[in-house]
Protein backbone atom coordinates (compact mmCIF):
# COMPACT_ATOMS: atom_id res chain seq x y z
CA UNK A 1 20.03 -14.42 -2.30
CA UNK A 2 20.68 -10.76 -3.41
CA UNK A 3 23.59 -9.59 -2.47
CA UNK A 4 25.62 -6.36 -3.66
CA UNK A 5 24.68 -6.73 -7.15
CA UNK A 6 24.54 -10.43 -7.72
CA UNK A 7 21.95 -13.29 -6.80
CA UNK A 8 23.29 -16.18 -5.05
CA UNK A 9 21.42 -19.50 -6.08
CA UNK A 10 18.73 -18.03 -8.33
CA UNK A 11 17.80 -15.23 -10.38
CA UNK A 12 14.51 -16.16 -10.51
CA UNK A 13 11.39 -14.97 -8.19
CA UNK A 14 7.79 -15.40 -8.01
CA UNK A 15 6.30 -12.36 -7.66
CA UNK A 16 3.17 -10.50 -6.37
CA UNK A 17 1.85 -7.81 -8.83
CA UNK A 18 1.43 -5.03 -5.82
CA UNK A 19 0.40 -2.10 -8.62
CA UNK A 20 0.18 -0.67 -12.42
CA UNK A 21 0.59 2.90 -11.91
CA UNK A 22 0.97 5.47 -15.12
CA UNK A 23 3.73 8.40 -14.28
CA UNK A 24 1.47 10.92 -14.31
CA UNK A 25 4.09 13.50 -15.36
CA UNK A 26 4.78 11.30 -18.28
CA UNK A 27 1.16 10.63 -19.83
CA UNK A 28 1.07 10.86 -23.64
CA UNK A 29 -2.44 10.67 -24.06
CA UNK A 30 -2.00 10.49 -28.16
CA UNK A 31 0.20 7.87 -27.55
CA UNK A 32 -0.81 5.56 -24.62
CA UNK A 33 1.41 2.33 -25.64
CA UNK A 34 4.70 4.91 -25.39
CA UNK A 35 3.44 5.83 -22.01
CA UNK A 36 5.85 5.03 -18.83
CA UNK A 37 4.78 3.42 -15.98
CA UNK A 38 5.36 1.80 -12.61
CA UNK A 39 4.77 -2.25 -12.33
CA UNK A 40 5.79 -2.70 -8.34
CA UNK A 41 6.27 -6.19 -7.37
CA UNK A 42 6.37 -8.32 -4.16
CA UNK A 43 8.75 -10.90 -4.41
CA UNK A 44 10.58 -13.76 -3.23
CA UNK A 45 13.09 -16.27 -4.84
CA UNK A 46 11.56 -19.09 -6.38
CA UNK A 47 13.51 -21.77 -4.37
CA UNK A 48 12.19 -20.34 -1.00
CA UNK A 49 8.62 -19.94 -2.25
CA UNK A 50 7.18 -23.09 -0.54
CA UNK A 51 8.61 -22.59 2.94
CA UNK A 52 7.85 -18.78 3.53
CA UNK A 53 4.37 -19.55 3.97
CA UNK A 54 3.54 -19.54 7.51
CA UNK A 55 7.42 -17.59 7.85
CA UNK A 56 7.75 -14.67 10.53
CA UNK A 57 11.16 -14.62 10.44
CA UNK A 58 13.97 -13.59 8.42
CA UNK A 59 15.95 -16.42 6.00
CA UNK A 60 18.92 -15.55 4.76
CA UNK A 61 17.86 -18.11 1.96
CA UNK A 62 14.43 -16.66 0.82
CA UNK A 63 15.58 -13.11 -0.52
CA UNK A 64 12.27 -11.24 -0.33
CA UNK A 65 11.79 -8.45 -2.26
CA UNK A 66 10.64 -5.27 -3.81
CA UNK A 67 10.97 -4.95 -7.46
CA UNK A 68 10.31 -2.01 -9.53
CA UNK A 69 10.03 -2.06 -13.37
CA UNK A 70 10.01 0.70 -15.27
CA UNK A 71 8.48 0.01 -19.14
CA UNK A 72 6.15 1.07 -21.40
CA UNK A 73 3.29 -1.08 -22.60
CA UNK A 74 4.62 -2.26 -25.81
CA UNK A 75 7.92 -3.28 -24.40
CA UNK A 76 5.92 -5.38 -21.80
CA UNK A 77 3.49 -6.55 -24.45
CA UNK A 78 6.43 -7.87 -25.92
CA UNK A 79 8.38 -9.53 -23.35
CA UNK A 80 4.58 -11.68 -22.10
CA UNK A 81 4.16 -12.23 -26.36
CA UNK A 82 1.11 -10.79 -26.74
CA UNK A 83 -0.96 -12.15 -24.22
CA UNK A 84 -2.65 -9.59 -21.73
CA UNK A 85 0.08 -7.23 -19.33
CA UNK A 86 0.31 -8.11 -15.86
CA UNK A 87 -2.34 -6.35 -13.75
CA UNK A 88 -2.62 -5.91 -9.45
CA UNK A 89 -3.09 -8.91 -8.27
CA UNK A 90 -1.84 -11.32 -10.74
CA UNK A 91 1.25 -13.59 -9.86
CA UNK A 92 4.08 -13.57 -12.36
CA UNK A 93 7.89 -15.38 -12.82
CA UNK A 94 10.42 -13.00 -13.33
CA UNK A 95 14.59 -13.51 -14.41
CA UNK A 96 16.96 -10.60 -12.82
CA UNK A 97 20.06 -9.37 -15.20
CA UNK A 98 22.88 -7.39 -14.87
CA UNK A 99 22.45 -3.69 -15.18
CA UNK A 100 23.94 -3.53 -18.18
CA UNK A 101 22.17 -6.06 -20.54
CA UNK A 102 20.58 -3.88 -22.93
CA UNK A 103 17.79 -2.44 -24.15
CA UNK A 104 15.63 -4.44 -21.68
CA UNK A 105 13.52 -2.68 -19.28
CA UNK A 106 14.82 -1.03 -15.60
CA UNK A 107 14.47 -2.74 -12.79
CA UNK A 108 15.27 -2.03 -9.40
CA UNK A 109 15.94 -4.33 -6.50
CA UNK A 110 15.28 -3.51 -2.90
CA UNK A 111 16.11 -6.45 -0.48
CA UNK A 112 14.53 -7.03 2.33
CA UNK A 113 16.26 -8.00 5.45
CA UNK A 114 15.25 -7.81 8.96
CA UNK A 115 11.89 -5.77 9.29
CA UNK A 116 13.39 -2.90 6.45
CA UNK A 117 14.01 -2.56 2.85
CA UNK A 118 17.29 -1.54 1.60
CA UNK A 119 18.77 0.74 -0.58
CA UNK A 120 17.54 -0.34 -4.41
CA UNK A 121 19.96 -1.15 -6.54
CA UNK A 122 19.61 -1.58 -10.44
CA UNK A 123 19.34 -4.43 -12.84
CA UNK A 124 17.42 -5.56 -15.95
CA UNK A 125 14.04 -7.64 -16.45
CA UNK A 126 15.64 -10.90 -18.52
CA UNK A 127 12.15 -12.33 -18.76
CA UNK A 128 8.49 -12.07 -16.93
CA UNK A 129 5.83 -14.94 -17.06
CA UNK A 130 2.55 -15.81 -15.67
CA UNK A 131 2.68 -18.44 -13.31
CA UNK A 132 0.31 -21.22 -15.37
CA UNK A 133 -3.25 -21.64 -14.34
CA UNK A 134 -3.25 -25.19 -14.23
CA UNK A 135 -0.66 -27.69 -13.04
CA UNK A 136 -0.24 -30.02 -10.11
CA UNK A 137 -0.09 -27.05 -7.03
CA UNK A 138 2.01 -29.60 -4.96
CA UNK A 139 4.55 -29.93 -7.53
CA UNK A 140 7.66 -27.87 -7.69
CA UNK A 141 10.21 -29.95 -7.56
CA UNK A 142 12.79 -29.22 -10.21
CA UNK A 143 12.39 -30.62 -13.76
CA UNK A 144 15.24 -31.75 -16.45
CA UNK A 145 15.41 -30.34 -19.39
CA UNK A 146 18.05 -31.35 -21.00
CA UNK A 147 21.42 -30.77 -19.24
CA UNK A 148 19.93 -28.11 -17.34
CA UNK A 149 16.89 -28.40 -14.10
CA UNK A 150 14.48 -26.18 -14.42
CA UNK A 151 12.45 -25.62 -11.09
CA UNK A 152 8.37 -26.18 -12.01
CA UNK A 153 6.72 -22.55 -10.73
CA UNK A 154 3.44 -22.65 -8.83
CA UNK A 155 -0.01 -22.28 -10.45
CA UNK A 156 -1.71 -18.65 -10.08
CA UNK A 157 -4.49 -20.59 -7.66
CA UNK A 158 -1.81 -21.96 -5.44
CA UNK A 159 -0.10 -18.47 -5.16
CA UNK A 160 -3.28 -16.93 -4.77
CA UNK A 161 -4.67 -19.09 -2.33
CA UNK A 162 -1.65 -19.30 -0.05
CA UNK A 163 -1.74 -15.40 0.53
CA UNK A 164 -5.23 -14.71 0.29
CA UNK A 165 -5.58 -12.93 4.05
CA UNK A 166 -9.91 -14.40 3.68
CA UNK A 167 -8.18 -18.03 4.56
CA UNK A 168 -6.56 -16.50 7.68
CA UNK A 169 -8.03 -17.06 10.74
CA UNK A 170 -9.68 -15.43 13.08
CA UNK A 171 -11.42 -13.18 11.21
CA UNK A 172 -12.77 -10.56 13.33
CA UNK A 173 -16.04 -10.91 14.66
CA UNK A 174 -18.04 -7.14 14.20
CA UNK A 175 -18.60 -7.01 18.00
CA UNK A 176 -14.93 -7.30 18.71
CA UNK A 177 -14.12 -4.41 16.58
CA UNK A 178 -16.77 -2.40 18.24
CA UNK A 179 -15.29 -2.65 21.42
CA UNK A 180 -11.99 -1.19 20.31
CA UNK A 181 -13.97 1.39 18.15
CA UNK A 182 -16.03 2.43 21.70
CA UNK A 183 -13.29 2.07 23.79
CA UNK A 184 -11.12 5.19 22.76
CA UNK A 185 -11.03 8.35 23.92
CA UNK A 186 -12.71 11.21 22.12
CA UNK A 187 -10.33 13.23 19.39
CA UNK A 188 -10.56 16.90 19.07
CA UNK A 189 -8.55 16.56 16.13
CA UNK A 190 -6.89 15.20 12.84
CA UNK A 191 -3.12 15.58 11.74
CA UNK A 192 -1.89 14.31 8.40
CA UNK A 193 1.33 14.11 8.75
CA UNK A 194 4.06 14.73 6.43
CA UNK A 195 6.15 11.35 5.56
CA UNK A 196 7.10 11.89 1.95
CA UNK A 197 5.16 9.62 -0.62
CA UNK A 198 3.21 7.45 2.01
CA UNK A 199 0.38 7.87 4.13
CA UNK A 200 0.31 8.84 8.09
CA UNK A 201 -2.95 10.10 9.70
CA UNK A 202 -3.66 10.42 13.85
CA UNK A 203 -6.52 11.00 15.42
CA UNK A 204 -5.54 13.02 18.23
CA UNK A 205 -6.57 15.04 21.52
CA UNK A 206 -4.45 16.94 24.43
CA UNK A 207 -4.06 14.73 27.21
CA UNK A 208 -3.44 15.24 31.10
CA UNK A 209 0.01 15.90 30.64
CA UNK A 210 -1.12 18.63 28.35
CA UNK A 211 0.55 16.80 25.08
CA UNK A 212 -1.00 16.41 22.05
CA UNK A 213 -1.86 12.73 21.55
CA UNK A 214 -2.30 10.28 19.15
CA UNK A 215 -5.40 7.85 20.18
CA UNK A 216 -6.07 6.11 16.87
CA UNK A 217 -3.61 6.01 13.80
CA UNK A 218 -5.09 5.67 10.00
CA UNK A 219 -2.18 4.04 8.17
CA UNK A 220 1.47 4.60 9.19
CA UNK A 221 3.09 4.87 6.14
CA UNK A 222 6.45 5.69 4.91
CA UNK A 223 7.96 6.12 1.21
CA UNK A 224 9.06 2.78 -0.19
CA UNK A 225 12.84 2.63 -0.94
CA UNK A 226 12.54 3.85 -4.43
CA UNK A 227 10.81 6.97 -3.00
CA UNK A 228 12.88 7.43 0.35
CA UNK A 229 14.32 10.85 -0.97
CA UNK A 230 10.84 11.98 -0.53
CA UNK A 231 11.21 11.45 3.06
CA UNK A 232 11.39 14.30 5.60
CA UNK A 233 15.09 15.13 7.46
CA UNK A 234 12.99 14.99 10.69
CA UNK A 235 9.38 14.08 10.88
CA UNK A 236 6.65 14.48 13.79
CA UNK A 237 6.94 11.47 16.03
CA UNK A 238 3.46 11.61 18.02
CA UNK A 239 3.18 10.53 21.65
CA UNK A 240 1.33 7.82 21.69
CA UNK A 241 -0.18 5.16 24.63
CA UNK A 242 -0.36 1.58 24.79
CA UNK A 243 -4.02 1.93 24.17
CA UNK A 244 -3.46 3.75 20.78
CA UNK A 245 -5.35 1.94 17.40
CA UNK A 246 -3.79 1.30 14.15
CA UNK A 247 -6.30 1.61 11.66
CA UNK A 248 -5.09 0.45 8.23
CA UNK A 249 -6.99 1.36 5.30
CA UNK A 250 -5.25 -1.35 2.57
CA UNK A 251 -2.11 -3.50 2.44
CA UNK A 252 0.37 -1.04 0.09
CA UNK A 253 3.71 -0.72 1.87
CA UNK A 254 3.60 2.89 2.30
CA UNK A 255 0.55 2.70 4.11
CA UNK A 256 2.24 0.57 6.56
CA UNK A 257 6.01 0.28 6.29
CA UNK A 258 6.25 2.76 9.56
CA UNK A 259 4.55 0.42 11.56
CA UNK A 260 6.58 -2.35 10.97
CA UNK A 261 9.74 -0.67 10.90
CA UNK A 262 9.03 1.26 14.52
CA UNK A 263 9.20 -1.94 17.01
CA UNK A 264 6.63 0.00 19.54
CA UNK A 265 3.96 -0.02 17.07
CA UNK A 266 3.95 -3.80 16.31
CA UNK A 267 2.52 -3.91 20.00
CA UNK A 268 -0.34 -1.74 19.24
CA UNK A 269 -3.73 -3.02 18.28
CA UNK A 270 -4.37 -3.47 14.33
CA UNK A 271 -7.51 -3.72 12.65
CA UNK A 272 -7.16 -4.53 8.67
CA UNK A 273 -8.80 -5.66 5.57
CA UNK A 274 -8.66 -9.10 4.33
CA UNK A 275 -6.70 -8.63 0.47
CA UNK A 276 -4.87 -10.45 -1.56
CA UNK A 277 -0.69 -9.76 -0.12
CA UNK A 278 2.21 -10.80 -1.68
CA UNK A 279 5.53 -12.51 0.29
CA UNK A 280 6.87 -9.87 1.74
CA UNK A 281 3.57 -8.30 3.29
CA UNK A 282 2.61 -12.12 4.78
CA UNK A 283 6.02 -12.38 6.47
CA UNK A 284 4.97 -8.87 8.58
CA UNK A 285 0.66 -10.56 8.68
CA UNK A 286 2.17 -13.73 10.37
CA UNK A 287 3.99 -11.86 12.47
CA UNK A 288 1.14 -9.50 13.83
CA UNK A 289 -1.30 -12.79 13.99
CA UNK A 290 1.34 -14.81 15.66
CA UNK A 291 1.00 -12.21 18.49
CA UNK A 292 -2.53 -11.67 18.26
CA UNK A 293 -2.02 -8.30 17.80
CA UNK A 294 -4.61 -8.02 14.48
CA UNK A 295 -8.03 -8.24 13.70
CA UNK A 296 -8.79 -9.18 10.43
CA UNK A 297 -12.11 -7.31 9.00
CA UNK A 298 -13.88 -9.21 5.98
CA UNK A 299 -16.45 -8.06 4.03
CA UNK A 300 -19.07 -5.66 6.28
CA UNK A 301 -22.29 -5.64 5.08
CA UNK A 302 -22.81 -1.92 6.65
CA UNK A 303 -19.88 0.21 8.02
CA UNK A 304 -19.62 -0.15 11.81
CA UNK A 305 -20.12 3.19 13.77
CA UNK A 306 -20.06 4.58 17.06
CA UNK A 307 -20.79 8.01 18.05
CA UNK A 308 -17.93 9.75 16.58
CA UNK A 309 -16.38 6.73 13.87
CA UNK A 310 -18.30 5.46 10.82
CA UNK A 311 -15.80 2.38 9.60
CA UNK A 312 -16.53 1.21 6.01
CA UNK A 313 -15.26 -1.27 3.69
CA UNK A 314 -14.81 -0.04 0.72
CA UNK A 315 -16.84 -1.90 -2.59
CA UNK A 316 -13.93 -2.50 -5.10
CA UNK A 317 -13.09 -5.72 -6.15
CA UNK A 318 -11.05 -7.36 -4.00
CA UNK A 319 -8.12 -8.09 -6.10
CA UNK A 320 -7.78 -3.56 -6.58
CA UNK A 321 -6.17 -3.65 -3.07
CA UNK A 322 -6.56 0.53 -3.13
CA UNK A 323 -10.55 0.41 -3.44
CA UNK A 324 -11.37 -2.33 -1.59
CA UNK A 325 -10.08 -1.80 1.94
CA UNK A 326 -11.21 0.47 4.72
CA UNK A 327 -12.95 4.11 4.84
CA UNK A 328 -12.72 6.01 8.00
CA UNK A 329 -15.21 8.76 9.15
CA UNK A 330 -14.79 11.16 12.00
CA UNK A 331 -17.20 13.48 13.65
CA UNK A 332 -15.25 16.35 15.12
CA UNK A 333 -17.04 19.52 16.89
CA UNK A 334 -16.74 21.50 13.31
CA UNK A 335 -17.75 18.86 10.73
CA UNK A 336 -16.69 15.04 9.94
CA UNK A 337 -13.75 14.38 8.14
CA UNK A 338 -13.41 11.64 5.58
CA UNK A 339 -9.82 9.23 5.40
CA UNK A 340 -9.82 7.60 2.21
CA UNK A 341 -6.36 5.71 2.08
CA UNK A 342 -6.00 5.23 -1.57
CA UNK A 343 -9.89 4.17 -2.35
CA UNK A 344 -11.28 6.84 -5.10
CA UNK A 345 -14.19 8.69 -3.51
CA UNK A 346 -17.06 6.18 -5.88
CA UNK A 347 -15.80 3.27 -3.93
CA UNK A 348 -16.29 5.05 -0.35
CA UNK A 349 -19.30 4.67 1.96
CA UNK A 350 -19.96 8.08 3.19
CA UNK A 351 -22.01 8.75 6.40
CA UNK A 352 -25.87 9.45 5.93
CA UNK A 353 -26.30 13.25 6.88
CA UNK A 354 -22.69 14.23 8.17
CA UNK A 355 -21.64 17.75 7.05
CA UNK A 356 -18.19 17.19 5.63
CA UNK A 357 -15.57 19.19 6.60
CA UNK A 358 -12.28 17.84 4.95
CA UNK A 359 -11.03 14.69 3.03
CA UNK A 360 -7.89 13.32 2.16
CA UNK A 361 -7.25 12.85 -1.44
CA UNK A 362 -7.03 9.39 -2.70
CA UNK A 363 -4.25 8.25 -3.68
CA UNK A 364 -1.36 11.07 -3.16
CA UNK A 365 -3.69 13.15 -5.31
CA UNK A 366 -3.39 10.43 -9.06
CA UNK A 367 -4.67 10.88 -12.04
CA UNK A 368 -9.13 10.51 -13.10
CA UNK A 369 -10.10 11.31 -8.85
CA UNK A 370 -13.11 13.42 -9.12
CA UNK A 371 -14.00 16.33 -6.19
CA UNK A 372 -16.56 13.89 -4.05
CA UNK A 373 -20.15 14.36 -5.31
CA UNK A 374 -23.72 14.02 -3.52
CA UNK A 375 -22.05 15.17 -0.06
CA UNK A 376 -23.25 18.09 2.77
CA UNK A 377 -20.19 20.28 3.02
CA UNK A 378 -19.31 23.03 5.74
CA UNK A 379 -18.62 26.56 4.62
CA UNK A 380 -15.05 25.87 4.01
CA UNK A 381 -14.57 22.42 3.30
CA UNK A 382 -10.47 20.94 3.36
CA UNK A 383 -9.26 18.44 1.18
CA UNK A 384 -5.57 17.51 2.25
CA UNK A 385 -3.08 15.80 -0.10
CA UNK A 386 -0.05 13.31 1.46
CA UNK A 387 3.09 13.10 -1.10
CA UNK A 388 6.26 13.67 -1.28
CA UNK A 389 7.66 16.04 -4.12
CA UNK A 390 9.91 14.17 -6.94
CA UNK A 391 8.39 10.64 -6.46
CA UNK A 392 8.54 8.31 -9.14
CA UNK A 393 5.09 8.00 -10.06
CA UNK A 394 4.39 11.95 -10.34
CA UNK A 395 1.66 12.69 -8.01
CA UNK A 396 0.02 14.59 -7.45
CA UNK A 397 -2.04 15.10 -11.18
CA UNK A 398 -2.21 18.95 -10.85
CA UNK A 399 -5.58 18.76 -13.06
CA UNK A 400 -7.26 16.48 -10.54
CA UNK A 401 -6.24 19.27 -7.64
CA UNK A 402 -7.43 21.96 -9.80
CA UNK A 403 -10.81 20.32 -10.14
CA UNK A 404 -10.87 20.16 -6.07
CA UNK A 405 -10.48 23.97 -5.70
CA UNK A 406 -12.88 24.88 -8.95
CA UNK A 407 -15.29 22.77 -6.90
CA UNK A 408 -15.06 24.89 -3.88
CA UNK A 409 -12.16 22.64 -2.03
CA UNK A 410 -9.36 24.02 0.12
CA UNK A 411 -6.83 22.04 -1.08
CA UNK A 412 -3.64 21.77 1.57
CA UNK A 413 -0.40 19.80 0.65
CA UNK A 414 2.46 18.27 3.28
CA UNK A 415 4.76 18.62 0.32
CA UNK A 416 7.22 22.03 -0.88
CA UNK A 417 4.57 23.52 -2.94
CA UNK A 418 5.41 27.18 -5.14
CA UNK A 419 7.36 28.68 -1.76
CA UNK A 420 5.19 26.73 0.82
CA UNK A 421 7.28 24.66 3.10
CA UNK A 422 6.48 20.88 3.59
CA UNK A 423 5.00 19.99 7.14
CA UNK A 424 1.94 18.22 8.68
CA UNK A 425 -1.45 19.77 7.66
CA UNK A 426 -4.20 19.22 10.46
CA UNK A 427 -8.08 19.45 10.04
């Protein structure tokens, strides 16, 4: 268990690969093995692996979670000898060291306990393996080697398996999903609002009380620990019903750390892809399935649409959790607007015809997204970007806004930007 600087038990975790991200402030193009970047894991001690599984609660024994690793290539190269680096999706092993055991790579630890993260603190990476692709998946009882036991890790397919959200059950039939889609009120607007590095969209209209309402949320997001600075002194907290929708686009924590953190909202209504998760993420699943309290979409063969909504699944691979989870469209009186989550605009279904009045940027506005191509714009078309200034990956990529505007994009930030003061941006 991690606890203020030390790991009681075991130093060891099996962990998730949540995402590869280059610092996009930090790109040496002439040099791309010297480059920085992000590898964010999910994780959880190696001796608790095998009875988190079907877990919603919190064990003081299993010590979920986040790790980030800052490296370059060839140091990571390195450390796996040679063979391929660890990409989203893959399961790895890794050893935790003291702080000071140089010239390994950073690492940050952010424990999870309760339904939060905590403050990181910082260590070393002593070692990072794949978990083997063959083995007995059963077995992993510990093995002697010598004087010492070494505990046998889990194959990839076991880990894989075990938090592959396509096993859950139920999956959502398209009907059911429907009726929630036809069932809410009409919006007359869109707020992005300003959380720092995450993602937090609400479909909203004025109700009888004369309050601007939330009916249906897209994502609630807020900035994972290693980002919190990014987070506003005082954010908009919408009014909400117990009708309201959570809509969430893909399983990344700061797409939907809010809603776990905020008790009320784990009574709403959630609609999700099926993805690959890691530990931490199937602790807060369980929980929301345990309570039936989320519908699981698979794979749609054609987006599902009412009136107003156009609901796609996006056509990445499923193991690139940004690009192959949900797409929402929304008509309003003065155009549709287009959420994206973190899916680039290639992997998005857009709706036949609609006259697009605004997008959000994928991805906090990272490096290589294009301006959308191929679509029927208004006269002024928005394109809004969520961040929060300082993060650690260095989004936004100022080229790829540039490229927005040059195209004929408004492009509107909820982040400080040359004078501008952070806030909520609305379309």
């Amino acid at each position: 268990m991690y606890r203020s600087g030390s790991f009681k038990d075991s130093n060891r975790f099996i962990a998730f690969v949540n995402g590869f991200d280059p610092m996009s402030n930090l790109v040496d193009r002439a040099a791309p093995d010297r480059c920085r970047f992000n590898l964010m894991l999910d994780c959880i001690s190696d001796i608790a692996f095998d009875h988190h599984i079907e877990s919603t609660e919190h064990s003081q024994e299993a010590a979920y979670g986040l790790v980030r690793i800052m490296t370059t290539r060839q140091k990571l190269s390195d450390m796996v000898d040679g063979e391929r680096l660890p990409q989203e999706g893959d399961w790895v092993a890794i050893t935790v060291v003291p702080r000071d055991d140089m010239p390994r790579p950073r690492l940050w630890f952010s424990t999870l306990t309760d339904d939060d993260y905590q403050e990181p603190e910082a260590f070393r990476l002593g070692s990072i393996e794949f978990l083997p692709d063959e083995g007995d998946p059963d077995d992993l009882s510990p093995k002697s080697v010598g004087a010492a036991a070494v505990r046998s890790l889990p194959s990839q397919s076991r880990a894989k398996t075990k938090h592959d959200l396509r096993k859950k059950k139920p999956i959502a039939k398209r009907s059911e999903v429907k009726k929630l889609l036809n069932n809410l009120q009409v919006a007359t607007g869109i707020v992005v609002y300003d959380v720092g590095q995450a993602s937090f969209c609400g479909l909203t209209r004025t109700n009888y009380n004369g309050e601007i309402e939330a009916i249906c949320f897209f994502d609630v997001g807020l900035p994972l620990p290693f980002n919190k600075k990014t987070e506003p002194k005082s954010r908009t907290k919408p009014v909400c019903s117990e009708d309201t929708l959570i809509i969430l686009s893909h399983w990344d924590y700061d797409h939907f750390t809010l809603g776990r953190r905020e008790q009320r909202k784990t009574k709403f209504q959630w609609i999700a892809p099926t993805q690959y998760v890691g530990p931490g993420t199937l602790r807060f699943v369980n929980r929301l399935l345990q309570d039936n309290k989320l519908l699981l979409i698979n794979q749609l063969r054609k987006p599902i649409a009412t009136h107003e909504i156009h609901l796609s699944r996006c056509n990445g691979p499923i193991a690139d959790s940004n690009n192959s989870g949900l797409a929402l469209s929304y008509k309003l009186n003065h155009g549709t607007v287009v959420l994206t989550g973190d899916a680039n605009y290639d992997y998005v279904t857009f709706r036949k015809n609609a006259k697009v009045a605004g997008v959000t940027v994928p991805h906090h506005g990272s490096p290589g997204t294009s301006p959308p191509k191929t679509l029927v714009r208004s006269n002024c078309p928005k394109a809004i970007v969520s961040y929060g200034d300082g993060n650690t990956y260095g989004h936004p990529d100022e080229p790829t806004l540039y490229a927005h505007m040059n195209d004929g994009w408004t492009v509107k930030r909820t982040a400080e930007h040359r004078g501008r003061r952070r806030g909520d941006q609305s379309f």
